[in-house]
Protein backbone atom coordinates (compact mmCIF):
# COMPACT_ATOMS: atom_id res chain seq x y z
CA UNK A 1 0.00 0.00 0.00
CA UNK A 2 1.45 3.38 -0.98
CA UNK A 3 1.22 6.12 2.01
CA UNK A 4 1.32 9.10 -0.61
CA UNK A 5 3.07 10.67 2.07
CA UNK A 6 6.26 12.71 1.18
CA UNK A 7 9.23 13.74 3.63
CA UNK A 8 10.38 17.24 1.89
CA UNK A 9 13.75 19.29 3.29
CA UNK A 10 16.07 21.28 2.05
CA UNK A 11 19.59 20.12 2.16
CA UNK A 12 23.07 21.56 1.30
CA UNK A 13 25.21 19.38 -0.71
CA UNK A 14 26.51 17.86 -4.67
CA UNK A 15 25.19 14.83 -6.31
CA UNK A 16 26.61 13.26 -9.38
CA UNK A 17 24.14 12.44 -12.40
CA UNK A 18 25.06 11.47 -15.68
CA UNK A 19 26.53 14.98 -16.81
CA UNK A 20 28.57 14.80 -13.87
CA UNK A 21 28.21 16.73 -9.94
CA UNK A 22 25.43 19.37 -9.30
CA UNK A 23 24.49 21.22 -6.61
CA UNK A 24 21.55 19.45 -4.16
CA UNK A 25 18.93 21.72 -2.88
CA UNK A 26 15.96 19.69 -1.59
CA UNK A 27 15.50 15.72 -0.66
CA UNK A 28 12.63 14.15 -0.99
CA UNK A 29 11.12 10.72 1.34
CA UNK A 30 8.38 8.48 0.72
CA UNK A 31 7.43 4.96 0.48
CA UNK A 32 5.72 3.77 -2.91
CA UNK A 33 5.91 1.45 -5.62
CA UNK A 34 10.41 1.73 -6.90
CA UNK A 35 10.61 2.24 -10.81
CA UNK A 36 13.61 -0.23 -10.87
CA UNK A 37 14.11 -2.14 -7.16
CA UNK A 38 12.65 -5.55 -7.70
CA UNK A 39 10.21 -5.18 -4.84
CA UNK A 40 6.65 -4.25 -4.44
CA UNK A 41 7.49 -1.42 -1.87
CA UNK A 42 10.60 0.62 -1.17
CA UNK A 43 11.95 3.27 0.29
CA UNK A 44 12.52 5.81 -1.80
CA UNK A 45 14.46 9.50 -1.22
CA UNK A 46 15.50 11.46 -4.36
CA UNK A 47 18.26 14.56 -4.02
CA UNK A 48 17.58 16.97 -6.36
CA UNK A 49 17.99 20.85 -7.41
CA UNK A 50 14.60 21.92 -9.28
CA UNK A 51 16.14 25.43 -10.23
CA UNK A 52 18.47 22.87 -12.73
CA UNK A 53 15.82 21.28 -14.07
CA UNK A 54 14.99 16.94 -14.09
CA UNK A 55 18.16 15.71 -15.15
CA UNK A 56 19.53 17.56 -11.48
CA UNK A 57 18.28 14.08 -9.40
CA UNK A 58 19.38 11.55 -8.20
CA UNK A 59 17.21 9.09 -6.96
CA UNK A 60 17.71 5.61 -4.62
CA UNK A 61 15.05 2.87 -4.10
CA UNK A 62 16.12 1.18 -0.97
CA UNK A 63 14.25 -1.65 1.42
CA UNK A 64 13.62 -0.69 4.65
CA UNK A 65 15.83 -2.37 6.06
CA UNK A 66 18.80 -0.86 3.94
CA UNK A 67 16.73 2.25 4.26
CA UNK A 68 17.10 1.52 8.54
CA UNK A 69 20.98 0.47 8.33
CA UNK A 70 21.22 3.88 6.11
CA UNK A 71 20.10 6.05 8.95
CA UNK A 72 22.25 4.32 11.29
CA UNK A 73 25.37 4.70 9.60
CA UNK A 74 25.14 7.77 8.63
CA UNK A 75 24.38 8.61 12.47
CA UNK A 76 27.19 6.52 13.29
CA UNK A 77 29.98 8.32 11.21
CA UNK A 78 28.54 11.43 12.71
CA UNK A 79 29.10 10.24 16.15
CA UNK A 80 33.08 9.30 15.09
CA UNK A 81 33.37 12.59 13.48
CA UNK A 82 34.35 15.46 15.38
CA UNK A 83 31.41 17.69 15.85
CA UNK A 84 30.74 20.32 13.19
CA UNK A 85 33.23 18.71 10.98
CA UNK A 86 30.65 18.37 7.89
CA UNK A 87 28.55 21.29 8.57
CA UNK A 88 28.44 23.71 6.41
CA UNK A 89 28.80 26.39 9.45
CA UNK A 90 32.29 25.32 9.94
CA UNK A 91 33.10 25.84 5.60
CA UNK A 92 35.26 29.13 5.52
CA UNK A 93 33.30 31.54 2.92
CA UNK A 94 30.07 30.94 4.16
């Protein structure tokens, strides 16, 4: 069953598509049917930039278990990291 509901944020960050890295401005979260996954159901988040137009996505279909084990690494790293490392507070020029 699709939940039609969508996760929306705005995010600071580059993705790589097929004509190479972009600029990321919003991320997008939902669970629905994947276009490519070989599952009924995933979890799907696509990074994009809408000021660059449709080719600026990039998209992942993920179960939710991956989906889970995503979240936790990426929480995990951040814990090992010393704090403010990655955030875009800490980049000089900005």
């Amino acid at each position: 069953m699709c939940t039609y509901l969508t996760e929306k944020i705005a995010i600071d960050g580059s993705g790589k598509g097929a004509q190479g890295y972009f600029a990321l401005s919003e991320a997008m979260v939902y669970v629905d049917h994947p276009q490519h996954a070989p599952y009924e159901h995933t979890v799907n988040i696509d990074f994009l930039n809408p000021a660059q137009g449709p080719a600026a996505r990039v998209a992942v279909e993920l179960t939710e278990e991956a989906a889970l084990a995503l979240a936790e690494a990426i929480r995990h790293a951040l814990d090992l990291a010393p704090p403010g490392l990655a955030s875009a507070a800490g980049t000089p020029g900005r």
